[in-house]
C-alpha atoms as a PDB file:
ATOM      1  CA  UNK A   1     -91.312 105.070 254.845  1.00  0.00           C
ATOM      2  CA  UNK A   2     -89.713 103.497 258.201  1.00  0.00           C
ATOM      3  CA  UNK A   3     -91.620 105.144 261.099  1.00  0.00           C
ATOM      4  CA  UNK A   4     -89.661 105.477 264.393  1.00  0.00           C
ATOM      5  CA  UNK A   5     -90.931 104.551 267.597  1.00  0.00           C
ATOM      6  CA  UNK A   6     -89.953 104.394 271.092  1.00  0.00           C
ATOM      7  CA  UNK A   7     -89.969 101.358 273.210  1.00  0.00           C
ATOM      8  CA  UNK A   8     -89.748 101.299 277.322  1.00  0.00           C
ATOM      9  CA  UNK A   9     -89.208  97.876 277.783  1.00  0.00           C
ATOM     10  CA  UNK A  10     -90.122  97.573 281.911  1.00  0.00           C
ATOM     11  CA  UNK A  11     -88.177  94.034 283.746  1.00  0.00           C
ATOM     12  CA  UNK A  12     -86.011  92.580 286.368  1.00  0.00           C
ATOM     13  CA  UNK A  13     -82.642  90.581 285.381  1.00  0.00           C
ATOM     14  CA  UNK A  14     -84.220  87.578 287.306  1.00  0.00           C
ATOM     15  CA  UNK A  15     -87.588  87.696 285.528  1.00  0.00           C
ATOM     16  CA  UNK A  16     -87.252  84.543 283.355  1.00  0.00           C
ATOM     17  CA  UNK A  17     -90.249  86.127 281.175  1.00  0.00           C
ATOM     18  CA  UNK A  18     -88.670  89.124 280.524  1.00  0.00           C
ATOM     19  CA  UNK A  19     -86.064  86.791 279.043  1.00  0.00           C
ATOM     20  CA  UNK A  20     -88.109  85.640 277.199  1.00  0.00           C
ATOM     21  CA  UNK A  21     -90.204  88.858 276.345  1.00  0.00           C
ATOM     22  CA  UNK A  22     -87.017  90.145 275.018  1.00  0.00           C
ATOM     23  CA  UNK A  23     -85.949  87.863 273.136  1.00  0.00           C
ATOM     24  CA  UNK A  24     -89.613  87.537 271.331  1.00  0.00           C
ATOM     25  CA  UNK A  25     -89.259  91.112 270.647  1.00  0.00           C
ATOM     26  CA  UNK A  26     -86.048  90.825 269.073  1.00  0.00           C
ATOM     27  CA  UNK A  27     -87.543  88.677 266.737  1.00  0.00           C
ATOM     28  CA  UNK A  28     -90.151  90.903 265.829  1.00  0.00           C
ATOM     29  CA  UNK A  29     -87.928  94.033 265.575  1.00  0.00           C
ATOM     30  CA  UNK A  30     -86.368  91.766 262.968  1.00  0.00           C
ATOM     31  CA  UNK A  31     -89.584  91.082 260.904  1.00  0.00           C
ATOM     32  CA  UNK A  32     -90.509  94.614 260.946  1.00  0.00           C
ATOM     33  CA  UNK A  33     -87.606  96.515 259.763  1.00  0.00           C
ATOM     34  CA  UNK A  34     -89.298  97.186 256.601  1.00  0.00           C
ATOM     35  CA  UNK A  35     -92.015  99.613 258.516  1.00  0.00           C
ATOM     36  CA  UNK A  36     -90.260 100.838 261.865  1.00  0.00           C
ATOM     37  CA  UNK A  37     -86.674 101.743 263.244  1.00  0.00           C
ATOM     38  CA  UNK A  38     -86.775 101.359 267.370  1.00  0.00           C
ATOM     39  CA  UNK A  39     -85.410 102.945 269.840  1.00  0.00           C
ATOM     40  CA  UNK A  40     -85.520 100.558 272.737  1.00  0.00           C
ATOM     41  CA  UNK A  41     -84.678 102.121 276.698  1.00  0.00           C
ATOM     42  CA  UNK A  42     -84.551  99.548 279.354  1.00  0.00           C
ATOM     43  CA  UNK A  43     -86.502 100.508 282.726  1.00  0.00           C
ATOM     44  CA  UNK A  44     -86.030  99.015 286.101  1.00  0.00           C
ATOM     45  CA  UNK A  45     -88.247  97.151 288.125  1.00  0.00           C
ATOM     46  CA  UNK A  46     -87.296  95.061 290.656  1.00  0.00           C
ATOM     47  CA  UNK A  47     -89.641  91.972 291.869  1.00  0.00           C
ATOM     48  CA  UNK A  48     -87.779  91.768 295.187  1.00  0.00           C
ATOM     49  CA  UNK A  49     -86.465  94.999 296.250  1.00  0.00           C
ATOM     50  CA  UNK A  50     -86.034  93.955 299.896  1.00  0.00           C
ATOM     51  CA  UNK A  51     -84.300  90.880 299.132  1.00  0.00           C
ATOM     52  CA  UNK A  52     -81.064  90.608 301.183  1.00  0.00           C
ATOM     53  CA  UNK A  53     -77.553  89.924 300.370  1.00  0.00           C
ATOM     54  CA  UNK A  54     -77.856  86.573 300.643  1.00  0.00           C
ATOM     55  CA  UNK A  55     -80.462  86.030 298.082  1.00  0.00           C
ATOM     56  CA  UNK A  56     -83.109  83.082 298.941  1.00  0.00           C
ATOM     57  CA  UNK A  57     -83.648  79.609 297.651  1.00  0.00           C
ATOM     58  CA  UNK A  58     -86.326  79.768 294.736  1.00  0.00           C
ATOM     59  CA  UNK A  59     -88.958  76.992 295.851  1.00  0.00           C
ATOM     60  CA  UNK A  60     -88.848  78.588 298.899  1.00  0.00           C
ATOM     61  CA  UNK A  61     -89.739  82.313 297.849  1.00  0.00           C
ATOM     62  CA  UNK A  62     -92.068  81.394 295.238  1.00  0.00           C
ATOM     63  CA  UNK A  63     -93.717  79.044 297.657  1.00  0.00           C
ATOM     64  CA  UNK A  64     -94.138  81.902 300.175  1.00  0.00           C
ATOM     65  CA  UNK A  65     -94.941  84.919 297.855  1.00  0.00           C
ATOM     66  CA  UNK A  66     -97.428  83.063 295.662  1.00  0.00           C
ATOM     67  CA  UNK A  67     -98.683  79.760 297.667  1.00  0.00           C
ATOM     68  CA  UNK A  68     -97.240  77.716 294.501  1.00  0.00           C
ATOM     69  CA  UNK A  69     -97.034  74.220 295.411  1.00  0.00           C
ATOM     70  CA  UNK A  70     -93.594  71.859 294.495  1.00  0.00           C
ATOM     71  CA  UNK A  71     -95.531  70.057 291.484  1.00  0.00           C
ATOM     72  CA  UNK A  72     -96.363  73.796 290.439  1.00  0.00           C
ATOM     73  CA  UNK A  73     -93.216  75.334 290.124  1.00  0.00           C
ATOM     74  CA  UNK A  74     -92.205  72.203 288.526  1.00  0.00           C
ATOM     75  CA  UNK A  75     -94.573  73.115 285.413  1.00  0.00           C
ATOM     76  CA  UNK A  76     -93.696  75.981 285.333  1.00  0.00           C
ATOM     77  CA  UNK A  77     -90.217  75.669 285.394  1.00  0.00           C
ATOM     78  CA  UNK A  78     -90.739  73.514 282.389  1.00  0.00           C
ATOM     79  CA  UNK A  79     -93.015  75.420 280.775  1.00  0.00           C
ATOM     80  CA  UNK A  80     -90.538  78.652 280.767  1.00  0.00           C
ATOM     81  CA  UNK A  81     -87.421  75.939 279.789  1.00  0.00           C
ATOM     82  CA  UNK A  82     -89.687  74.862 276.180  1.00  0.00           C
ATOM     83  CA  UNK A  83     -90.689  78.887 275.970  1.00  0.00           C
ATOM     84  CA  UNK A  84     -87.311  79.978 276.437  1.00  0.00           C
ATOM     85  CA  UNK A  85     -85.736  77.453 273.402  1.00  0.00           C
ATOM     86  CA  UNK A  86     -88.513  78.497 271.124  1.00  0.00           C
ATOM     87  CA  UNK A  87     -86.934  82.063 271.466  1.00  0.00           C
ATOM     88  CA  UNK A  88     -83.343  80.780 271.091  1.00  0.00           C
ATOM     89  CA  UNK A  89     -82.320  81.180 275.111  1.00  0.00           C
ATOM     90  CA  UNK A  90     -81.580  78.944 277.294  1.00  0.00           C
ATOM     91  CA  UNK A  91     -82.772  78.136 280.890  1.00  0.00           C
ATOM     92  CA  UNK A  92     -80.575  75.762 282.821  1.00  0.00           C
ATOM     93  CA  UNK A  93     -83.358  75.239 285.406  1.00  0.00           C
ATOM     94  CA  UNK A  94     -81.548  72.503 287.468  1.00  0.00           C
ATOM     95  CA  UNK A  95     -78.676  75.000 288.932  1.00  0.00           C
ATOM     96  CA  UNK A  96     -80.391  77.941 289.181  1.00  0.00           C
ATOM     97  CA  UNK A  97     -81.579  77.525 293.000  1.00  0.00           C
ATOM     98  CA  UNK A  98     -81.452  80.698 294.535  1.00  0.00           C
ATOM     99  CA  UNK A  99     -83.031  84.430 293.843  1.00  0.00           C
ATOM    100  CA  UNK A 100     -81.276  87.350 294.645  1.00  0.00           C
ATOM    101  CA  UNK A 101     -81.521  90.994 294.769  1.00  0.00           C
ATOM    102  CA  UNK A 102     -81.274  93.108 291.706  1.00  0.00           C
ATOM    103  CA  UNK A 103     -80.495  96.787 291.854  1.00  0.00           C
ATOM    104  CA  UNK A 104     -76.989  97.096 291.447  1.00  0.00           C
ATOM    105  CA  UNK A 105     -77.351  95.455 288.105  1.00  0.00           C
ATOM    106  CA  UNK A 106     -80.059  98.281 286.932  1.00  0.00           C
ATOM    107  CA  UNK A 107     -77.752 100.873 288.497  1.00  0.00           C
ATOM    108  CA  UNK A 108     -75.121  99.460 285.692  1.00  0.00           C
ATOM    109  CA  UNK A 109     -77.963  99.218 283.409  1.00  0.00           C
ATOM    110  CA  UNK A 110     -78.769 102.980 283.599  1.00  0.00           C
ATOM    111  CA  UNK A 111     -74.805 103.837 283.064  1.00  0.00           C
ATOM    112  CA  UNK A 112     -74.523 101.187 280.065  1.00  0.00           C
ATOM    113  CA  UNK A 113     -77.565 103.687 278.798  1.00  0.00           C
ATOM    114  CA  UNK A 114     -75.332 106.633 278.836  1.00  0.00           C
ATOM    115  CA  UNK A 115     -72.485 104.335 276.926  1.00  0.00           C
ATOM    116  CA  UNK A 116     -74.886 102.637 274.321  1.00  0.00           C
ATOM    117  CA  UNK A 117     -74.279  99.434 275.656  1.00  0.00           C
ATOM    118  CA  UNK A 118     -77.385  99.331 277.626  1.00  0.00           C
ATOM    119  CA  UNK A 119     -78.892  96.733 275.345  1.00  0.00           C
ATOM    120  CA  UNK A 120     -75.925  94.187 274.892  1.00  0.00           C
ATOM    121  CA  UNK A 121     -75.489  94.549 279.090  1.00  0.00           C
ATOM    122  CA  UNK A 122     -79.175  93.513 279.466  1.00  0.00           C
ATOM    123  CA  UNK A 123     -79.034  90.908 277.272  1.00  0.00           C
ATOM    124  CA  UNK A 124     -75.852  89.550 278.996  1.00  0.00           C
ATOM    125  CA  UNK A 125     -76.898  89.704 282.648  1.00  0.00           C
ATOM    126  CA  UNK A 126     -79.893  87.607 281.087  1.00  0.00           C
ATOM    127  CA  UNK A 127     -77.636  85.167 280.515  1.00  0.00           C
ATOM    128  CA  UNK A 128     -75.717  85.224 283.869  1.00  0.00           C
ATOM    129  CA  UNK A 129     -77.963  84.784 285.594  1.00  0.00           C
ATOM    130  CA  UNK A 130     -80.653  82.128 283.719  1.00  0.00           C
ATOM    131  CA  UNK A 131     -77.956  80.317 281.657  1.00  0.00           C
ATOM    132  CA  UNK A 132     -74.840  80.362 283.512  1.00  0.00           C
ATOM    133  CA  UNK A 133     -76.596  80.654 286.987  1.00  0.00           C
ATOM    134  CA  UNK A 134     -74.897  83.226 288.823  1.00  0.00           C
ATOM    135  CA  UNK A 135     -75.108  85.984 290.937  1.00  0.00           C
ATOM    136  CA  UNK A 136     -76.368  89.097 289.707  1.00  0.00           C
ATOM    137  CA  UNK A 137     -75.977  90.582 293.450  1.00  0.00           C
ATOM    138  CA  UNK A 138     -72.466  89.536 293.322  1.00  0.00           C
ATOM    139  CA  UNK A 139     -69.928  92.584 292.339  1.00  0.00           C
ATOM    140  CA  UNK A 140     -66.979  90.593 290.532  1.00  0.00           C
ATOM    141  CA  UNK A 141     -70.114  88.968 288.432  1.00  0.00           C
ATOM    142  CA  UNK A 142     -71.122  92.031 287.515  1.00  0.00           C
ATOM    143  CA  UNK A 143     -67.748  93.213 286.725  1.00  0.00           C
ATOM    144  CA  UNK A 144     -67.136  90.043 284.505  1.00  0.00           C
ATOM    145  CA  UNK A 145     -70.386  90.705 282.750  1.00  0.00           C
ATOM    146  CA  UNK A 146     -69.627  94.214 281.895  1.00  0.00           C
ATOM    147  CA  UNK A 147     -65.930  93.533 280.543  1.00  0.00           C
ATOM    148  CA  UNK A 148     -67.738  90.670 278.296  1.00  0.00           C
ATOM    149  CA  UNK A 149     -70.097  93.372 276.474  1.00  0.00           C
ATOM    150  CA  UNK A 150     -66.728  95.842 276.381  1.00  0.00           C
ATOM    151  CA  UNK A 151     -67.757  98.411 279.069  1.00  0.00           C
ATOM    152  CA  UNK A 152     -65.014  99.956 281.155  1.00  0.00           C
ATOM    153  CA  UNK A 153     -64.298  97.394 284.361  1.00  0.00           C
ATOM    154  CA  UNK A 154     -62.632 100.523 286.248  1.00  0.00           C
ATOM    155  CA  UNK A 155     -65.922 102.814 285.868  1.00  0.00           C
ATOM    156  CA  UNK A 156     -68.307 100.076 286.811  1.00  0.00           C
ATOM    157  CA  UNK A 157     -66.629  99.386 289.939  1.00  0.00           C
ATOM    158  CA  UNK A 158     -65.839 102.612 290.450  1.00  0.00           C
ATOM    159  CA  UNK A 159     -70.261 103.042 290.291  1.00  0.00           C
ATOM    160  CA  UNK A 160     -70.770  99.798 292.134  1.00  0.00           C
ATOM    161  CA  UNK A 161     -68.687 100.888 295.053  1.00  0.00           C
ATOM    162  CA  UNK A 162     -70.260 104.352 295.537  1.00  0.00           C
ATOM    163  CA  UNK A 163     -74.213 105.484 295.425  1.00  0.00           C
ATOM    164  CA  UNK A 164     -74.314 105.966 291.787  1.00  0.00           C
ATOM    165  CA  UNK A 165     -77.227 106.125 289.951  1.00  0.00           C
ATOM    166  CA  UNK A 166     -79.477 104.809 292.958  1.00  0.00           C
ATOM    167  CA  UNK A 167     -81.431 107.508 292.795  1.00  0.00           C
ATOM    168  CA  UNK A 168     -82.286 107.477 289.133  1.00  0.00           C
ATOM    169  CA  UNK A 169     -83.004 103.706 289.315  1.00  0.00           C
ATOM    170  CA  UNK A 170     -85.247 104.612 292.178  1.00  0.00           C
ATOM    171  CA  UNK A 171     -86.893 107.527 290.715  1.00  0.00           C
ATOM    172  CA  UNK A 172     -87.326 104.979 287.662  1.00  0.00           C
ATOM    173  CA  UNK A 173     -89.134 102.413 288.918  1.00  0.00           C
ATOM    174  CA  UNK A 174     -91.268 104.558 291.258  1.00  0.00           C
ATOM    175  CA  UNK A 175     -92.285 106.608 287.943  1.00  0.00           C
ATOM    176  CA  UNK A 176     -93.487 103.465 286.180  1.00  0.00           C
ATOM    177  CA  UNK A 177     -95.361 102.129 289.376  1.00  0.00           C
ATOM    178  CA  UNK A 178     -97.404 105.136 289.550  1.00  0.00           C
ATOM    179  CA  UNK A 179     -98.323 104.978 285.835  1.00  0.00           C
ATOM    180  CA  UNK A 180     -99.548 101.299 287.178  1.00  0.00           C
ATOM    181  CA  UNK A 181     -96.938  98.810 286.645  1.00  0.00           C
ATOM    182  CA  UNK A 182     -96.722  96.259 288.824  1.00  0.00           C
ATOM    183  CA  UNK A 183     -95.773  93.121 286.924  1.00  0.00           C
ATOM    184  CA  UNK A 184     -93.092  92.551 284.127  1.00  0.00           C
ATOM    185  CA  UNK A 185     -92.187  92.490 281.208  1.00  0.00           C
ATOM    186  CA  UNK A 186     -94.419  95.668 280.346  1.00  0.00           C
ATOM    187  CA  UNK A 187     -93.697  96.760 277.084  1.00  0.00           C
ATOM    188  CA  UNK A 188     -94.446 100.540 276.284  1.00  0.00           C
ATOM    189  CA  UNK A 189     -94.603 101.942 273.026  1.00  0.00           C
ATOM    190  CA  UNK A 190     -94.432 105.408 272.012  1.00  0.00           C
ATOM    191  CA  UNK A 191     -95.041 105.932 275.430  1.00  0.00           C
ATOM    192  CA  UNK A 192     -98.950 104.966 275.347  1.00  0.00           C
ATOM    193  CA  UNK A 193     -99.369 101.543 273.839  1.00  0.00           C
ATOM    194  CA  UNK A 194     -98.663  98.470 276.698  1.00  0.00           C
ATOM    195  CA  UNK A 195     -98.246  95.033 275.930  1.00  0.00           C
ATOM    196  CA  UNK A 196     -97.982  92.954 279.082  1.00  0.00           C
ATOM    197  CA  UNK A 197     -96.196  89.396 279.482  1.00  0.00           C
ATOM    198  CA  UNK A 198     -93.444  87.513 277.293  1.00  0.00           C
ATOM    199  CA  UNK A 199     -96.003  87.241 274.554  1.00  0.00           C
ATOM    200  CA  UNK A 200     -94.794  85.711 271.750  1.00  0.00           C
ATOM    201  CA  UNK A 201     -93.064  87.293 268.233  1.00  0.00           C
ATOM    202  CA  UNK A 202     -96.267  87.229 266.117  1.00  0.00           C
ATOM    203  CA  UNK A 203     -97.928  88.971 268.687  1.00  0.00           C
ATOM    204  CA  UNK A 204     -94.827  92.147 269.124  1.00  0.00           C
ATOM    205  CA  UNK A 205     -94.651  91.760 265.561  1.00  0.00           C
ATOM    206  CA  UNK A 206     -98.664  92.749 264.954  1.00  0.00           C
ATOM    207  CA  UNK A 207     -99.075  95.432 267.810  1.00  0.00           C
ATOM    208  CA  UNK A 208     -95.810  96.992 266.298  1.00  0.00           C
ATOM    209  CA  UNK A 209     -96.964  97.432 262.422  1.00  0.00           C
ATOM    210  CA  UNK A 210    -100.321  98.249 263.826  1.00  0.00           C
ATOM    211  CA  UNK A 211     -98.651 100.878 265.641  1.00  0.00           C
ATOM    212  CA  UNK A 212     -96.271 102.023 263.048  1.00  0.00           C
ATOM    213  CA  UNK A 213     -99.066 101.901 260.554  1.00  0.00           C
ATOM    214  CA  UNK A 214    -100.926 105.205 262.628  1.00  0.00           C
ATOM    215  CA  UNK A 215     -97.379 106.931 263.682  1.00  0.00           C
END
């Protein structure tokens, strides 16, 4: 009998290992639908939540939050690139210079929630922002992002241009710090089981039939 279980799946749209903790997970969701139906909520966290509007050039902020030199970041640029095409997404590593800040997209994120789109808009601002390098800070972005994974244009901007679920995102992400997140992806099952990092498939695909196994 397929046991359900609940997944909390804890990232940033401009964590490229959430992109690729996703997408590792999808796979594994795939290779267990024999033993477990999910249902998957997206939480916030944002890695720079004083970023300003302007966003920042990458080298630059990962040079000054984590002391990484150039030839550094250059591995692990390339390191995330090769990760990223054994998943099936794709890092364009070259144009994507600058970081930016995030939480308008998770305010959308937690609407798309309500609508049942919350998945296919995650996925998709994934994909602005690591394949097609853009903005997710930008508003007409987001509103081209939405429209692609057929949410309502009107409502989003309607959210974007008002307060909106800011204090849900915040109450979000300050409910997940305090259980002791503080680096994503974190992957939560059945609200008790973490699995840290973009790991990859065999490893989702173990913890969740384990899991399932006891539900």
């Amino acid at each position: 009998m397929s046991k359900q279980l609940r997944i909390d799946f804890v990232s940033d749209v401009s964590c490229p290992w959430c992109a690729i903790g996703l997408k590792s997970l999808e796979t594994a969701l795939e290779r267990v639908s024999d033993v477990a139906t999910v249902d998957l909520h997206f939480q916030p966290f944002e890695l720079n939540p004083d970023m300003g509007p302007d966003g920042q050039d990458i080298v630059e902020h990962i040079t000054q939050k984590y002391g990484a030199t150039a030839e550094q970041q250059a591995s692990s640029r390339e390191t995330i690139r090769q990760r990223g095409a054994e998943v099936g997404f794709t890092f364009d590593m070259e144009r994507r210079g600058r970081i930016y800040n995030t939480f308008d997209a998770h305010r959308l994120l937690s609407w798309a929630e309500g609508e049942g789109r919350q998945r296919e808009l995650k996925e998709a601002l994934f994909a602005s922002y690591f394949t097609d390098c853009e903005d997710p800070s930008n508003h007409d972005v987001l509103l081209r992002v939405v429209e692609r994974v057929g949410l309502d244009r009107t409502t989003a901007a309607r959210i974007l241009g008002s307060d909106e679920y800011a204090d849900e995102v915040r109450e979000r992400e300050q409910f997940f710090q305090r259980a002791g997140i503080h680096s994503v992806p974190a992957i939560i099952i059945n609200q008790r089981h973490l699995i840290s990092g973009g790991q990859p498939p065999e490893v989702f695909e173990q913890a969740l039939r384990e899991i399932a196994g006891r539900a």
